[in-house]
PDB file of N, CA and C in Angstrom:
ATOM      1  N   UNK A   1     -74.797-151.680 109.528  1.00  0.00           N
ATOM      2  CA  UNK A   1     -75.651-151.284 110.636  1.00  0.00           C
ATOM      3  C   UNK A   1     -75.507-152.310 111.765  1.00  0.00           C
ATOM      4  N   UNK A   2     -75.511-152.069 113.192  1.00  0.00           N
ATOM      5  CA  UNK A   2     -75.641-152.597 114.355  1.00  0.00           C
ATOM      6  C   UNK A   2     -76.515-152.671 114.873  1.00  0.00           C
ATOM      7  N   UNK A   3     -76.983-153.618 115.712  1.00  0.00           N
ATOM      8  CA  UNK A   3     -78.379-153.672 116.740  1.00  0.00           C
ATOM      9  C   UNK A   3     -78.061-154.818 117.607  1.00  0.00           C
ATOM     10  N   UNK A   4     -77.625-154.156 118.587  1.00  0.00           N
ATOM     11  CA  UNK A   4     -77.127-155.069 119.929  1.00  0.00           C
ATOM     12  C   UNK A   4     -75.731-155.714 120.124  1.00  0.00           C
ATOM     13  N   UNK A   5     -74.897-155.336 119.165  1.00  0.00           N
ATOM     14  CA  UNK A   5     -73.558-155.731 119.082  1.00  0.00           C
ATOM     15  C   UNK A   5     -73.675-156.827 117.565  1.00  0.00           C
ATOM     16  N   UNK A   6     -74.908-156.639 116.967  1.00  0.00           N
ATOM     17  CA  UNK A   6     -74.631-157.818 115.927  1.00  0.00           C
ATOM     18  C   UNK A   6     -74.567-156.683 114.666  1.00  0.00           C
ATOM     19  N   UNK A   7     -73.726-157.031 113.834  1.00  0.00           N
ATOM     20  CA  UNK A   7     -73.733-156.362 112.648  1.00  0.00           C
ATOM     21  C   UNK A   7     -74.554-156.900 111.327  1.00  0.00           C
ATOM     22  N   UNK A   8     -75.754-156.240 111.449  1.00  0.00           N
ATOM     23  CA  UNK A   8     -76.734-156.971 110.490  1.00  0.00           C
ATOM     24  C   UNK A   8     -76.189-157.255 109.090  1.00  0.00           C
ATOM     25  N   UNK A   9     -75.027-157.238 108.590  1.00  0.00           N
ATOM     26  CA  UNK A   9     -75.081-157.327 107.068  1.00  0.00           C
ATOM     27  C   UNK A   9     -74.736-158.831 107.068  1.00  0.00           C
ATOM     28  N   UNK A  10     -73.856-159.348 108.449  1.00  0.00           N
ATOM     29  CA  UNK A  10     -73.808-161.205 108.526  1.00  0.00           C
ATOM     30  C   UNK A  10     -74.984-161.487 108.677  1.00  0.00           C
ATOM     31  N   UNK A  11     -75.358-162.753 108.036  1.00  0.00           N
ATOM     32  CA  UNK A  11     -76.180-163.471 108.812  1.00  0.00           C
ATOM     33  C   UNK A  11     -76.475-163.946 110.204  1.00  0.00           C
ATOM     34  N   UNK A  12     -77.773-163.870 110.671  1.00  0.00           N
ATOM     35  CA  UNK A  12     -78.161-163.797 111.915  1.00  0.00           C
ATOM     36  C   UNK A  12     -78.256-165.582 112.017  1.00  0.00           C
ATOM     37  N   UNK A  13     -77.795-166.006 113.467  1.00  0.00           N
ATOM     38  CA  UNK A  13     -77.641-167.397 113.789  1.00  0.00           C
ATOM     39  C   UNK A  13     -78.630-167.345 115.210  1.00  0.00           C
ATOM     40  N   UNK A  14     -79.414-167.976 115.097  1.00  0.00           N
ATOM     41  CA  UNK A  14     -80.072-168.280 116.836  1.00  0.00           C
ATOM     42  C   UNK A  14     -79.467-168.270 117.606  1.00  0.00           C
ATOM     43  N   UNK A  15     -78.170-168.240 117.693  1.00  0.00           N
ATOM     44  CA  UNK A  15     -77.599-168.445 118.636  1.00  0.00           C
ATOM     45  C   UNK A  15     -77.115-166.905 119.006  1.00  0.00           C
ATOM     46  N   UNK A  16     -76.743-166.119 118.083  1.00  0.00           N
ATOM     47  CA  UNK A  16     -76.195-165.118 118.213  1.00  0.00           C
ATOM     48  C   UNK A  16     -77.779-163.977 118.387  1.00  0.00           C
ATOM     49  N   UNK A  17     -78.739-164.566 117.972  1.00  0.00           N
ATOM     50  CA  UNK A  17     -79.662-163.756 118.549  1.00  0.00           C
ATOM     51  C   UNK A  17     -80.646-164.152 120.027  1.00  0.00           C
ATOM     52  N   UNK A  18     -80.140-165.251 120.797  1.00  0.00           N
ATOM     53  CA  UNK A  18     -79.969-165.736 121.870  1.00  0.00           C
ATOM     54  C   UNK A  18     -79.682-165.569 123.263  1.00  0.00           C
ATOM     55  N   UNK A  19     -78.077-164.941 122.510  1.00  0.00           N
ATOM     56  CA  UNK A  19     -76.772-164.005 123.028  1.00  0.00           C
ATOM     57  C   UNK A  19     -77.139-162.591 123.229  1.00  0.00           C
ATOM     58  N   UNK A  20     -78.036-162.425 122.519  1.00  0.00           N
ATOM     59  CA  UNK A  20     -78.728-160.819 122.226  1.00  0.00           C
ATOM     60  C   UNK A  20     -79.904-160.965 123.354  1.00  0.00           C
ATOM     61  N   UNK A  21     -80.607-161.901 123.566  1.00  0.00           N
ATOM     62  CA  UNK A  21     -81.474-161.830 124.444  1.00  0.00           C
ATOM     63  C   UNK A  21     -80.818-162.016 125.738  1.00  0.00           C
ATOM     64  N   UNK A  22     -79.834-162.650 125.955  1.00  0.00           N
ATOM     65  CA  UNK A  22     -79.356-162.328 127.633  1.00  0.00           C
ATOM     66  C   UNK A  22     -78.556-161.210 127.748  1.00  0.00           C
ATOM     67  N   UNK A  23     -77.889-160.574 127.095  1.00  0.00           N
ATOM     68  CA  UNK A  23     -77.551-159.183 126.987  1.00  0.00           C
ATOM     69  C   UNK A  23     -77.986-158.437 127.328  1.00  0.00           C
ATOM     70  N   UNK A  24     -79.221-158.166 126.507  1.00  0.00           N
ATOM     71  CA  UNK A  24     -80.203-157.196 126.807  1.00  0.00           C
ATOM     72  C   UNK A  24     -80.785-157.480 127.982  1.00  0.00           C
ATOM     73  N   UNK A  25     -81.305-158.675 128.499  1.00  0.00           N
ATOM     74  CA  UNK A  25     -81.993-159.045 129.451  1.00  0.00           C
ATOM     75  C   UNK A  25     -81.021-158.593 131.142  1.00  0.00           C
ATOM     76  N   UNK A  26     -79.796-159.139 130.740  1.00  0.00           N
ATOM     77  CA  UNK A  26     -78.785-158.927 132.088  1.00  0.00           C
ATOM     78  C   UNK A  26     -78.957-157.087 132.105  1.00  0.00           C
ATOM     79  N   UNK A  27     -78.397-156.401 130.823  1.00  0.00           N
ATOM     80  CA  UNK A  27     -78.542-154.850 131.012  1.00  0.00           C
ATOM     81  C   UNK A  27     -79.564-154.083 131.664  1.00  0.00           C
ATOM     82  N   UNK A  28     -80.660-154.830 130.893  1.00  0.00           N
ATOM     83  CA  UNK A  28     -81.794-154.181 131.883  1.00  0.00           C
ATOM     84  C   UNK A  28     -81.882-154.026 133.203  1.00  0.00           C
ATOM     85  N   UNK A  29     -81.718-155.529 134.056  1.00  0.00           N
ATOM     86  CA  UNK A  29     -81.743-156.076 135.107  1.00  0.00           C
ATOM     87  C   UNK A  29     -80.698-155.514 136.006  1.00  0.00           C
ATOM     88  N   UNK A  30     -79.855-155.172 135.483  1.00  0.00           N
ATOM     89  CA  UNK A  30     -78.627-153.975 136.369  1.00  0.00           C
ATOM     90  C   UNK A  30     -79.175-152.981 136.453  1.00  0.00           C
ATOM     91  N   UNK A  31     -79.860-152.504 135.522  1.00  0.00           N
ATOM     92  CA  UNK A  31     -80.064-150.980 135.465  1.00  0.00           C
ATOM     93  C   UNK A  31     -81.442-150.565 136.315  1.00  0.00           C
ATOM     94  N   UNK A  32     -82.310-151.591 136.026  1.00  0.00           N
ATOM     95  CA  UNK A  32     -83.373-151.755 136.978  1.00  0.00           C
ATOM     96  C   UNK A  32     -83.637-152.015 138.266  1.00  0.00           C
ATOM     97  N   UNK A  33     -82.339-152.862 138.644  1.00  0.00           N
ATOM     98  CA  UNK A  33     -82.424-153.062 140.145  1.00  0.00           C
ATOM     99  C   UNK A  33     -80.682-152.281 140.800  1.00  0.00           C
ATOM    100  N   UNK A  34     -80.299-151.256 140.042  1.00  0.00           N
ATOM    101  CA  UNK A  34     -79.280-150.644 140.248  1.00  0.00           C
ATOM    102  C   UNK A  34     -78.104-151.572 140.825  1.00  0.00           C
ATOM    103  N   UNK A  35     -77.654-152.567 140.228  1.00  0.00           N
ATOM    104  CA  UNK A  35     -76.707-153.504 140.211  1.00  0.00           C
ATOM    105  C   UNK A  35     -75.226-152.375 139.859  1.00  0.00           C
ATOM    106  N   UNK A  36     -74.269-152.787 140.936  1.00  0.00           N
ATOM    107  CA  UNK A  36     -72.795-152.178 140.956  1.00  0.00           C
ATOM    108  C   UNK A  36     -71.815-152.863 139.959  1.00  0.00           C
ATOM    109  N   UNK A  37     -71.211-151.963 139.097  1.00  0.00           N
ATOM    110  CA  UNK A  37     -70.346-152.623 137.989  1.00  0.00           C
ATOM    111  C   UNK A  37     -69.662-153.663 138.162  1.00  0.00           C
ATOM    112  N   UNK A  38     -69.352-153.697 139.801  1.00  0.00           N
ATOM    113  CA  UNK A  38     -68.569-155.388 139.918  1.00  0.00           C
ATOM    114  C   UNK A  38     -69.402-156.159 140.095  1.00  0.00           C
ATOM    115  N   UNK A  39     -70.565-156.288 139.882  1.00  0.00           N
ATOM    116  CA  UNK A  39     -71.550-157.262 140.308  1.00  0.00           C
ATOM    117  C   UNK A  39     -71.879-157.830 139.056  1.00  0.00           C
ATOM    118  N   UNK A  40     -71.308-156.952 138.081  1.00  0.00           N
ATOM    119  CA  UNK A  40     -72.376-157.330 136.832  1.00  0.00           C
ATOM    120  C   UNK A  40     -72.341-158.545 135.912  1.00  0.00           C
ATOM    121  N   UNK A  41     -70.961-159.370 135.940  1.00  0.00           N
ATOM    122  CA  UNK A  41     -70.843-160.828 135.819  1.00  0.00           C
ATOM    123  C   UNK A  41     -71.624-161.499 136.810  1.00  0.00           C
ATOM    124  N   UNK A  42     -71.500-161.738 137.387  1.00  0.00           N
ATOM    125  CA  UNK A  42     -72.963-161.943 138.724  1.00  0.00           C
ATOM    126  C   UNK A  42     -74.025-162.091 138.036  1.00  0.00           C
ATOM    127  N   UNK A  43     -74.458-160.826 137.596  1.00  0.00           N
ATOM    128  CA  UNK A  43     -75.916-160.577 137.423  1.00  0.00           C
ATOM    129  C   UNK A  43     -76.002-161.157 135.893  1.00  0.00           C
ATOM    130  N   UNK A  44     -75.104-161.086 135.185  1.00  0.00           N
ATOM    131  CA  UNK A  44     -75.500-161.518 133.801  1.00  0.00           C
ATOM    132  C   UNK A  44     -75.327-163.043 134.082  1.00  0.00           C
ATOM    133  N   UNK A  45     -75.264-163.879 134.991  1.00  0.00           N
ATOM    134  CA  UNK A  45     -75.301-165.034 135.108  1.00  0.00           C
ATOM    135  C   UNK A  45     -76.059-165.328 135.166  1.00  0.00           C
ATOM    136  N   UNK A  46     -76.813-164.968 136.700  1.00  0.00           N
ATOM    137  CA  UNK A  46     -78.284-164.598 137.268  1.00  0.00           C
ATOM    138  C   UNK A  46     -78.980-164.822 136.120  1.00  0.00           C
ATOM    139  N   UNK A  47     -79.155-163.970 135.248  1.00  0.00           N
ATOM    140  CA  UNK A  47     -80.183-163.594 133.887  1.00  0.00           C
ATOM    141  C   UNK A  47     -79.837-164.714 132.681  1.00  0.00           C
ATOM    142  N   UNK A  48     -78.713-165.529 132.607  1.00  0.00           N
ATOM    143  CA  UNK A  48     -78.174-166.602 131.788  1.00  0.00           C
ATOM    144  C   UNK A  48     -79.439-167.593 132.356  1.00  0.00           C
ATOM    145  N   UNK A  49     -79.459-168.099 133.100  1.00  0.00           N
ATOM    146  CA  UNK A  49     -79.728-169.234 134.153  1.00  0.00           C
ATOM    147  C   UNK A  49     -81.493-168.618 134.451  1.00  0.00           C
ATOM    148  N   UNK A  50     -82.115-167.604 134.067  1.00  0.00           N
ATOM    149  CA  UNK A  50     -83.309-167.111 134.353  1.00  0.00           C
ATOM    150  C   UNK A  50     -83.684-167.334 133.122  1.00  0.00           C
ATOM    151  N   UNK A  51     -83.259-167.493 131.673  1.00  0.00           N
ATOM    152  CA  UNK A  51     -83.360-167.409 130.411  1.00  0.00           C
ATOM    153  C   UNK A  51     -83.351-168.939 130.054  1.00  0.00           C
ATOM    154  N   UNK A  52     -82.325-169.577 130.462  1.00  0.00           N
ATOM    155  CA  UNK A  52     -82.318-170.917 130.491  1.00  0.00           C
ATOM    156  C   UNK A  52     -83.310-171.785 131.004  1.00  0.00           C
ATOM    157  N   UNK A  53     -83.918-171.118 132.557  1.00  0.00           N
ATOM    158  CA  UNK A  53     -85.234-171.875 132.594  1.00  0.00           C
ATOM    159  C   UNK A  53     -86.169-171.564 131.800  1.00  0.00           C
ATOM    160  N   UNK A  54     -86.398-170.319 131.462  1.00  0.00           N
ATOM    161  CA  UNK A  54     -87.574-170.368 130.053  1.00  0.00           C
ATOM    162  C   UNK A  54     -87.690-171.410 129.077  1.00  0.00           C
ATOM    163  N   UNK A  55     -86.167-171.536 128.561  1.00  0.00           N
ATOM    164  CA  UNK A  55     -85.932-172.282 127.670  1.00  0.00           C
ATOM    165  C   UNK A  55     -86.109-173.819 127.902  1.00  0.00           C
ATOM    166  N   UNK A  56     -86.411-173.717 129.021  1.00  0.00           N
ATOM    167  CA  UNK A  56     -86.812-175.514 129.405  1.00  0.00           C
ATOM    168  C   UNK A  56     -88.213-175.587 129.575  1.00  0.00           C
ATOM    169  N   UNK A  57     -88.610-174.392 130.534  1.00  0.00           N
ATOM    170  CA  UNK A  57     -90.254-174.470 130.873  1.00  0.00           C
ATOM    171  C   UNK A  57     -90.753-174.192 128.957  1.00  0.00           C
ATOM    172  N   UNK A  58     -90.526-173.774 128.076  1.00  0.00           N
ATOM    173  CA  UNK A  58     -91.173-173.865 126.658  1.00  0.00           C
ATOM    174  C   UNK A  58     -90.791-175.157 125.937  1.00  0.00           C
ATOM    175  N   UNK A  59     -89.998-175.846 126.291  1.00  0.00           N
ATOM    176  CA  UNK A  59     -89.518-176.880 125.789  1.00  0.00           C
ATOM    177  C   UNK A  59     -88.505-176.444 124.351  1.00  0.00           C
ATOM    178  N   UNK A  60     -87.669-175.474 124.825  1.00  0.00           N
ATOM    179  CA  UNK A  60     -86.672-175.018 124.004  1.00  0.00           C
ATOM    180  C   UNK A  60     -85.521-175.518 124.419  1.00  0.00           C
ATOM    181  N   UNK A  61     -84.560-175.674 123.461  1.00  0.00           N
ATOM    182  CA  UNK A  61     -83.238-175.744 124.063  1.00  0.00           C
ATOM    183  C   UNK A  61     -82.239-174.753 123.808  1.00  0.00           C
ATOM    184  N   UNK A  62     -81.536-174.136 125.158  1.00  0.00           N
ATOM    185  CA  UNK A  62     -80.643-173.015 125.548  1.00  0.00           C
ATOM    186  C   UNK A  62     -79.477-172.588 124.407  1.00  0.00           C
ATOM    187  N   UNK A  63     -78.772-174.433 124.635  1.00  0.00           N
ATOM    188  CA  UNK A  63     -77.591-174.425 123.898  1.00  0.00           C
ATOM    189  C   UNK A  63     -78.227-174.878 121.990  1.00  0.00           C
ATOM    190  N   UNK A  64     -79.131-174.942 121.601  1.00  0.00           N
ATOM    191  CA  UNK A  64     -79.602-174.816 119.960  1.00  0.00           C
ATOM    192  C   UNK A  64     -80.588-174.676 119.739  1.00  0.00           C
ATOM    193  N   UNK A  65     -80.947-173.005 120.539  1.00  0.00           N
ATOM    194  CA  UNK A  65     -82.222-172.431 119.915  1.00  0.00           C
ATOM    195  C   UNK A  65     -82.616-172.737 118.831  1.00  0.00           C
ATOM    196  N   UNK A  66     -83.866-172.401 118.798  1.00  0.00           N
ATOM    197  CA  UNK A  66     -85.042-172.251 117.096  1.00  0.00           C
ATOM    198  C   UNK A  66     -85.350-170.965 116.957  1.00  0.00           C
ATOM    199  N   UNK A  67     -86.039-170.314 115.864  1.00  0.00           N
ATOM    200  CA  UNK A  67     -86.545-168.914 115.895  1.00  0.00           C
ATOM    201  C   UNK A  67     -87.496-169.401 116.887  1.00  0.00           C
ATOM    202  N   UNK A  68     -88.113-170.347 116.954  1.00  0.00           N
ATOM    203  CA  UNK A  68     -89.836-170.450 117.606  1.00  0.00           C
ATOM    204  C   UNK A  68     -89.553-170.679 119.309  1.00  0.00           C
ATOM    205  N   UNK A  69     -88.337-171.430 119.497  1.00  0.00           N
ATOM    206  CA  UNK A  69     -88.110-171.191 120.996  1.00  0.00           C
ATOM    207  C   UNK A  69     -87.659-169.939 121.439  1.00  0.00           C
ATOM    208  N   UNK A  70     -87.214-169.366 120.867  1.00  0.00           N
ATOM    209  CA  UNK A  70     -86.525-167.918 120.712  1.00  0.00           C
ATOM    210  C   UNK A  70     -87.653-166.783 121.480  1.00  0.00           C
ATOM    211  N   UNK A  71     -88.418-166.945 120.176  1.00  0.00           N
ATOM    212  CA  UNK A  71     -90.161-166.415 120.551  1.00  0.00           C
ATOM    213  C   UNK A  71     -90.544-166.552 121.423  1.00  0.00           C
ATOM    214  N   UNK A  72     -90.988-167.970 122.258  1.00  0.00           N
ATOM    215  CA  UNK A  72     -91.102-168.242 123.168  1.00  0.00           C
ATOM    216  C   UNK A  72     -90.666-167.706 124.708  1.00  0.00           C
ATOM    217  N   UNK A  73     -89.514-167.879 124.297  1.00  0.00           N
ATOM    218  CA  UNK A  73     -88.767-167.636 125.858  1.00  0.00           C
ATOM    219  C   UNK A  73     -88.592-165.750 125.786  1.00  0.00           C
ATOM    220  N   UNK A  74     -89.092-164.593 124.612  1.00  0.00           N
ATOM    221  CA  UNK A  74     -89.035-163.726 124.917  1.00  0.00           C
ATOM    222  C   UNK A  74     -90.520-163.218 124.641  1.00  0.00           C
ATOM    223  N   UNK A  75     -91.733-164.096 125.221  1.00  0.00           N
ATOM    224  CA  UNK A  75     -92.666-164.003 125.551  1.00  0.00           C
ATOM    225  C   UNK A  75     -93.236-164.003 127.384  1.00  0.00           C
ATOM    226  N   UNK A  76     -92.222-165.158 127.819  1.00  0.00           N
ATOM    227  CA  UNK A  76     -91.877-165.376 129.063  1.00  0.00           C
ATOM    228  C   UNK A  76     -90.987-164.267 129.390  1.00  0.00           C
ATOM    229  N   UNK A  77     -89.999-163.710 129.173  1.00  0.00           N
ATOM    230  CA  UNK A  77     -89.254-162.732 129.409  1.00  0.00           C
ATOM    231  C   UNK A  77     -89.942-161.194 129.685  1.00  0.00           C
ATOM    232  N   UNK A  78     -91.001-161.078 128.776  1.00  0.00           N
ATOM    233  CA  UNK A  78     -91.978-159.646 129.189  1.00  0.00           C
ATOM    234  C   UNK A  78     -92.587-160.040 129.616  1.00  0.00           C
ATOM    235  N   UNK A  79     -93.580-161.052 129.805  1.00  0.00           N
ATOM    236  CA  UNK A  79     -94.444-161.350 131.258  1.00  0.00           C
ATOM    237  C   UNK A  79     -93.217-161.466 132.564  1.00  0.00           C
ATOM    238  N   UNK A  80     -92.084-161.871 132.735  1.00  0.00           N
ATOM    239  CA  UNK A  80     -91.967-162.008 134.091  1.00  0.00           C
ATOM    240  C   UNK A  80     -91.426-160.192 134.524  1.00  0.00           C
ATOM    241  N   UNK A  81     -90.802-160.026 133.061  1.00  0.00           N
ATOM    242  CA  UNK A  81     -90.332-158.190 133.260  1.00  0.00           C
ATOM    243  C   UNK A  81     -91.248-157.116 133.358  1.00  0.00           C
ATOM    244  N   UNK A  82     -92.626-157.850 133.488  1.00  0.00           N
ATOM    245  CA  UNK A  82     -93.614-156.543 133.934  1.00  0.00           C
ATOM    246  C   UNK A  82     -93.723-156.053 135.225  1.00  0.00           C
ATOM    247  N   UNK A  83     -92.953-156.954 136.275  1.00  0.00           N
ATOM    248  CA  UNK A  83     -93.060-156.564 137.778  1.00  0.00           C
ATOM    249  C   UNK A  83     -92.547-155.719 138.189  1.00  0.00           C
ATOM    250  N   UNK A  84     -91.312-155.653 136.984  1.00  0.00           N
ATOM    251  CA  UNK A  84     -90.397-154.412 137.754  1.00  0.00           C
ATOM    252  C   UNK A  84     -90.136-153.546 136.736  1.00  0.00           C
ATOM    253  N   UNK A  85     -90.034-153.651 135.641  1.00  0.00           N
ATOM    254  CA  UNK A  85     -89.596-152.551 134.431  1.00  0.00           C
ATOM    255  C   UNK A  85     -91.355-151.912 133.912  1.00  0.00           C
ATOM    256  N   UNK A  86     -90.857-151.005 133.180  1.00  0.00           N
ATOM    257  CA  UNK A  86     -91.741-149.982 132.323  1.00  0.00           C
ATOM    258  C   UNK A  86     -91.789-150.690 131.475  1.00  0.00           C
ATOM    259  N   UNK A  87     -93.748-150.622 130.797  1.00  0.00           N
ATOM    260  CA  UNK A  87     -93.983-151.723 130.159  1.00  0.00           C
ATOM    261  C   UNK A  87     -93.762-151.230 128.290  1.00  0.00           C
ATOM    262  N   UNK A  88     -93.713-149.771 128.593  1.00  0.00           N
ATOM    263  CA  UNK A  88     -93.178-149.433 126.966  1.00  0.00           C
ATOM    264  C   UNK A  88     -91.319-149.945 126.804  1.00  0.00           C
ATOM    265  N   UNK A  89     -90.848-149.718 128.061  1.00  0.00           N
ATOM    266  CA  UNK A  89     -89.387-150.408 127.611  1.00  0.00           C
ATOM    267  C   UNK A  89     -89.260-152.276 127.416  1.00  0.00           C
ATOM    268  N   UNK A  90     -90.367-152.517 127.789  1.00  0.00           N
ATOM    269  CA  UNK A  90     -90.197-154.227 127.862  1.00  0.00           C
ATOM    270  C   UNK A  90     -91.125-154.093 126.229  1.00  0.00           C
ATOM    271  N   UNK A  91     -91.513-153.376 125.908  1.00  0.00           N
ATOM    272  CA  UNK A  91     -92.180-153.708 124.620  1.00  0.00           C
ATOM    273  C   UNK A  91     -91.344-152.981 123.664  1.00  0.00           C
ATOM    274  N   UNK A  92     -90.437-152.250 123.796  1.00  0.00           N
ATOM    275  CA  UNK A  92     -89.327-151.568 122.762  1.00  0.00           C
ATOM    276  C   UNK A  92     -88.376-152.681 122.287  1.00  0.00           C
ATOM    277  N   UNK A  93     -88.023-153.438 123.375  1.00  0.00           N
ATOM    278  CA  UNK A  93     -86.657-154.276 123.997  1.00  0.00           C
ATOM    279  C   UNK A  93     -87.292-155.900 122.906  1.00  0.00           C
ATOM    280  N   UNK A  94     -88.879-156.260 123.423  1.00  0.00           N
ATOM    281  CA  UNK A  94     -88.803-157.178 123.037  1.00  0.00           C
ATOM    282  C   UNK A  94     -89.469-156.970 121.144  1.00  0.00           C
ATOM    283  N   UNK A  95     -89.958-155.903 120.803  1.00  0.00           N
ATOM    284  CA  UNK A  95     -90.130-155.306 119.108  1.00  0.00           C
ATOM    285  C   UNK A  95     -88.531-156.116 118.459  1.00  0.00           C
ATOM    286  N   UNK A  96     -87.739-155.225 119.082  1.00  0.00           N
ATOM    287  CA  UNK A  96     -86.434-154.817 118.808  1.00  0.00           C
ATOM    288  C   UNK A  96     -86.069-156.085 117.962  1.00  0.00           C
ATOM    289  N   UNK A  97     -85.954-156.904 119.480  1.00  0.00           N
ATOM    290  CA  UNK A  97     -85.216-158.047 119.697  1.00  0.00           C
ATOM    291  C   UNK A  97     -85.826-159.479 118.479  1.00  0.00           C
ATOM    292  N   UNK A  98     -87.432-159.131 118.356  1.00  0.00           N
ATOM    293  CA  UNK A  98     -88.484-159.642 117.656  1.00  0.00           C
ATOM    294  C   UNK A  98     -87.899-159.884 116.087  1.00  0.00           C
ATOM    295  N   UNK A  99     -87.170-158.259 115.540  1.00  0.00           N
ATOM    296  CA  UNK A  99     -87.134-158.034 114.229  1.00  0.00           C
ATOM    297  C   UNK A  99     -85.689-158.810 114.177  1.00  0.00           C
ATOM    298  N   UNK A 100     -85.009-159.049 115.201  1.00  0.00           N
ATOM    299  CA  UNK A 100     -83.762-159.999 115.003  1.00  0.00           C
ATOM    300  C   UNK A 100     -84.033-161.477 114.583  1.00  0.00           C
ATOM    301  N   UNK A 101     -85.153-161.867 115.098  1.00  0.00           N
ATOM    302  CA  UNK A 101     -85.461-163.346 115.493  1.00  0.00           C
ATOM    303  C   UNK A 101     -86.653-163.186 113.920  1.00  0.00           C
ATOM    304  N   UNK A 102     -87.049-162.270 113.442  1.00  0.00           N
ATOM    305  CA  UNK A 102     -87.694-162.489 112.045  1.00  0.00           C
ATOM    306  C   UNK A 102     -86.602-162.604 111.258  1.00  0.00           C
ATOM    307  N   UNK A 103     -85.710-162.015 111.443  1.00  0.00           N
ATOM    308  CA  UNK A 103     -84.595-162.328 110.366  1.00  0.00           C
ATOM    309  C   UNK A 103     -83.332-163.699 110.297  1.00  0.00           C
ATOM    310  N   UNK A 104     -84.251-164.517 111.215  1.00  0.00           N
ATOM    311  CA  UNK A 104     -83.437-165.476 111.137  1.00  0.00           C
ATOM    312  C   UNK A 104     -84.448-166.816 110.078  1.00  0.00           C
ATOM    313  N   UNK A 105     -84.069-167.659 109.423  1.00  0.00           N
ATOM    314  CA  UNK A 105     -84.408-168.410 108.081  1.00  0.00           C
ATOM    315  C   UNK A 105     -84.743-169.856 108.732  1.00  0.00           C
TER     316      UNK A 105
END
């Protein structure tokens, strides 16, 4: 089975569920502010570097997440995504993303 490009039968690494949160986070953010396919390295930068300050304002670190900074910074991520997205898709996105970050040890 898949969920977000990770194939759940490996083990899940913070890092790779991390990777899953700027993914998802950049996808949205195109799709929400109708970002043009050449833009979209751009924009998934944008959203790298928007994720990364979370990860500092919680006192997480970017490059060797924890499950608990993890949490964190996709707590900050649906509060700042309520301005512009639908708040059942910011609560699907971050469930989702939630049951990745429970399955990490």
């Amino acid at each position: 089975m898949e969920k977000y490009g990770i194939t759940l039968v490996e083990p899940l690494t913070p890092l790779m569920v991390r990777d899953v949160v700027v993914n998802c986070f950049a996808q949205a953010h195109c799709e929400g502010a109708g970002i043009a396919p050449q833009d979209k390295d751009m924009n998934r930068e944008y959203c790298r570097q928007i994720i990364m300050k979370f990860f500092d304002k919680t006192g997480g670190d970017f490059n060797n997440p924890t499950k608990e900074s993890i949490i964190k910074v996709l707590g900050e991520l649906a509060e700042f995504s309520k301005n512009f997205r639908d708040q059942e898709v910011v609560k699907k996105h971050y469930q989702e993303i939630k049951e990745l970050v429970d399955g990490l040890n």
